[in-house]
Structure formats: C-alpha cells, structure tokens
C-alpha atoms as a PDB file:
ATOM      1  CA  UNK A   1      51.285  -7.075  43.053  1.00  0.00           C
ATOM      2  CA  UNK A   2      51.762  -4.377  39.906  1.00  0.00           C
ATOM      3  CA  UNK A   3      51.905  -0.941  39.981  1.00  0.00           C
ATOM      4  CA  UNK A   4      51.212   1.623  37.001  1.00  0.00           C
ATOM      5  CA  UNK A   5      53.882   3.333  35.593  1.00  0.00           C
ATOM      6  CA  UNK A   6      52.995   6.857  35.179  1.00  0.00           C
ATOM      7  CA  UNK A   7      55.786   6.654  31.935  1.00  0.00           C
ATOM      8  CA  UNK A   8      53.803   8.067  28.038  1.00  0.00           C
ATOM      9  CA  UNK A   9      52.571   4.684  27.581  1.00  0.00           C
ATOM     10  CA  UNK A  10      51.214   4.062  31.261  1.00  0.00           C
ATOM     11  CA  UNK A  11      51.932   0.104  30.922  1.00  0.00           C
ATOM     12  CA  UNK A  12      51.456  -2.303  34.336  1.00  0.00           C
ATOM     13  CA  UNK A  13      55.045  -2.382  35.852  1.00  0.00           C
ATOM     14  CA  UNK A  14      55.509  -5.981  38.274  1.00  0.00           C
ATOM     15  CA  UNK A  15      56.730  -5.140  41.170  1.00  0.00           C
ATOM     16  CA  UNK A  16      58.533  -8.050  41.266  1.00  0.00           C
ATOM     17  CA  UNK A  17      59.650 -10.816  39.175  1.00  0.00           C
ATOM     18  CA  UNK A  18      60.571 -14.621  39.790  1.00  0.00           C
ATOM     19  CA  UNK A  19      63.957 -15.612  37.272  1.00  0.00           C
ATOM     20  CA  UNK A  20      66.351 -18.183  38.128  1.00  0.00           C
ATOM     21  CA  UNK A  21      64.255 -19.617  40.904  1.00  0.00           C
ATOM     22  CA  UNK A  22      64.864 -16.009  43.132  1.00  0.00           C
ATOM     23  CA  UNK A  23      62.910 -13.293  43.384  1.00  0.00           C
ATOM     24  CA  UNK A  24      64.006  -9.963  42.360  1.00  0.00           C
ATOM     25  CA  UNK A  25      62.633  -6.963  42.741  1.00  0.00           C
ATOM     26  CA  UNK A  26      61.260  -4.270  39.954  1.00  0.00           C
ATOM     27  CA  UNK A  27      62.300  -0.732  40.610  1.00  0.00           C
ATOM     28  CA  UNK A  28      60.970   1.450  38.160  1.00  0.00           C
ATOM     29  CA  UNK A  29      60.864  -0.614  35.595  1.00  0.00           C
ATOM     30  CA  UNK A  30      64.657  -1.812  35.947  1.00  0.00           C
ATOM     31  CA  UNK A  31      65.653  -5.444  37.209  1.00  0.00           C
ATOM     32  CA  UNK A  32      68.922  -7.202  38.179  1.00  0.00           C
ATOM     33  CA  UNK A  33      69.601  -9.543  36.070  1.00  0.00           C
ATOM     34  CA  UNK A  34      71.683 -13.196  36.920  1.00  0.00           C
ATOM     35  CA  UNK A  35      73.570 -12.114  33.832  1.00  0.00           C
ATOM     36  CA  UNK A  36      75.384  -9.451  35.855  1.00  0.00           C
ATOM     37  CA  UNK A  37      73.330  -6.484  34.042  1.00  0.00           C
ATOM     38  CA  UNK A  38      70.487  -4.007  34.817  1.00  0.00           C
ATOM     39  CA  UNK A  39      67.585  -5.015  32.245  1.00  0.00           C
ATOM     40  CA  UNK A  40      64.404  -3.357  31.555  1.00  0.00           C
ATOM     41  CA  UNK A  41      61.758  -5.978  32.962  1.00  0.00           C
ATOM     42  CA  UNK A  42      60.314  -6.245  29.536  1.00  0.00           C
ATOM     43  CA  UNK A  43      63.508  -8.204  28.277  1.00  0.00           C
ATOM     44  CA  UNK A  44      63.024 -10.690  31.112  1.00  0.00           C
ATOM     45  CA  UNK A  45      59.698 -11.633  29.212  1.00  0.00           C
ATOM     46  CA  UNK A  46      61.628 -13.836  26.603  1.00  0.00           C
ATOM     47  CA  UNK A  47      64.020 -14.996  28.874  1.00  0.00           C
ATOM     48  CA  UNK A  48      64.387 -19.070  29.592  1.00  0.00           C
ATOM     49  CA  UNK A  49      64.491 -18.221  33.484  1.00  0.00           C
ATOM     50  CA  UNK A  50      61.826 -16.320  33.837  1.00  0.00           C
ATOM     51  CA  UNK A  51      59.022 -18.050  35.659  1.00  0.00           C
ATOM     52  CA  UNK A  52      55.217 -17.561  35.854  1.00  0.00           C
ATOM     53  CA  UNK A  53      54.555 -20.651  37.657  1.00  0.00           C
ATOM     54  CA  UNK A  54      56.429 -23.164  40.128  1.00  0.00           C
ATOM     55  CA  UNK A  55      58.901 -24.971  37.712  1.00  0.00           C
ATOM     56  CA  UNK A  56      57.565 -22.941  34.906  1.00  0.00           C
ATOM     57  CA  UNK A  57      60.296 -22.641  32.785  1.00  0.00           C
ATOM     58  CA  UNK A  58      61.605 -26.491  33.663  1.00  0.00           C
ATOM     59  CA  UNK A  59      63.716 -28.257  31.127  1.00  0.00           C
ATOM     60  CA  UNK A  60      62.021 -31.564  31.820  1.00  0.00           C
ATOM     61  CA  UNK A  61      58.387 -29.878  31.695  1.00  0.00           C
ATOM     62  CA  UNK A  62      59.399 -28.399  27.950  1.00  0.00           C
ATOM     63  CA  UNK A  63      58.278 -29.268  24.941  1.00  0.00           C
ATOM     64  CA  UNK A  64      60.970 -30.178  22.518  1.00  0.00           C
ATOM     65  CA  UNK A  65      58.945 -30.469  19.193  1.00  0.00           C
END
C-alpha cells in the first residue's frame, strides 16, 4: 500500500518497507533503520537490505561481475 505525501514535491510515500528480512513501518516519510538511526525512506533505496522481492537482495542470488 502507498500513500501521497502532501510534502512540495507530492512523491508516493510506502507505507511500509521490507529491510533486513522485517518489516518496518513508514511514518511520514521516516523509517527505523537496523543501523540504529531514523532514515528518510529514500536512503533505504540504495541500501543492500532492502528487499523488493522474497530473497531479493540475497548474496547467493547476486551477480558478482
């Protein structure tokens, strides 16, 4: 599920995110990281344990060229 984020540039906020095989939840735009830090949800998009997908982010499913 997303939500709109009625912020100047009106960008699709998750509500939720998957990252380090747990859910977490998106509250206005701000996520708990495993890290030990709040984190905008747009950092998490470069992050290694984010997941789109069921063992998305796998280090035997990676590419390693």
């Amino acid at each position: 599920m997303v939500a709109h984020d009625s912020g100047p540039e009106s960008a699709i906020v998750p509500e939720w995110i998957v990252c380090h095989a747990s859910e977490r939840n998106v509250a206005d735009g701000i996520v708990w990281c495993p890290d030990g830090i709040f984190s905008t949800w747009g950092n998490c998009l470069g992050c290694r344990f984010l997941e789109g997908a069921d063992g998305d982010r796998d280090p035997e499913r990676s590419c390693s060229v």
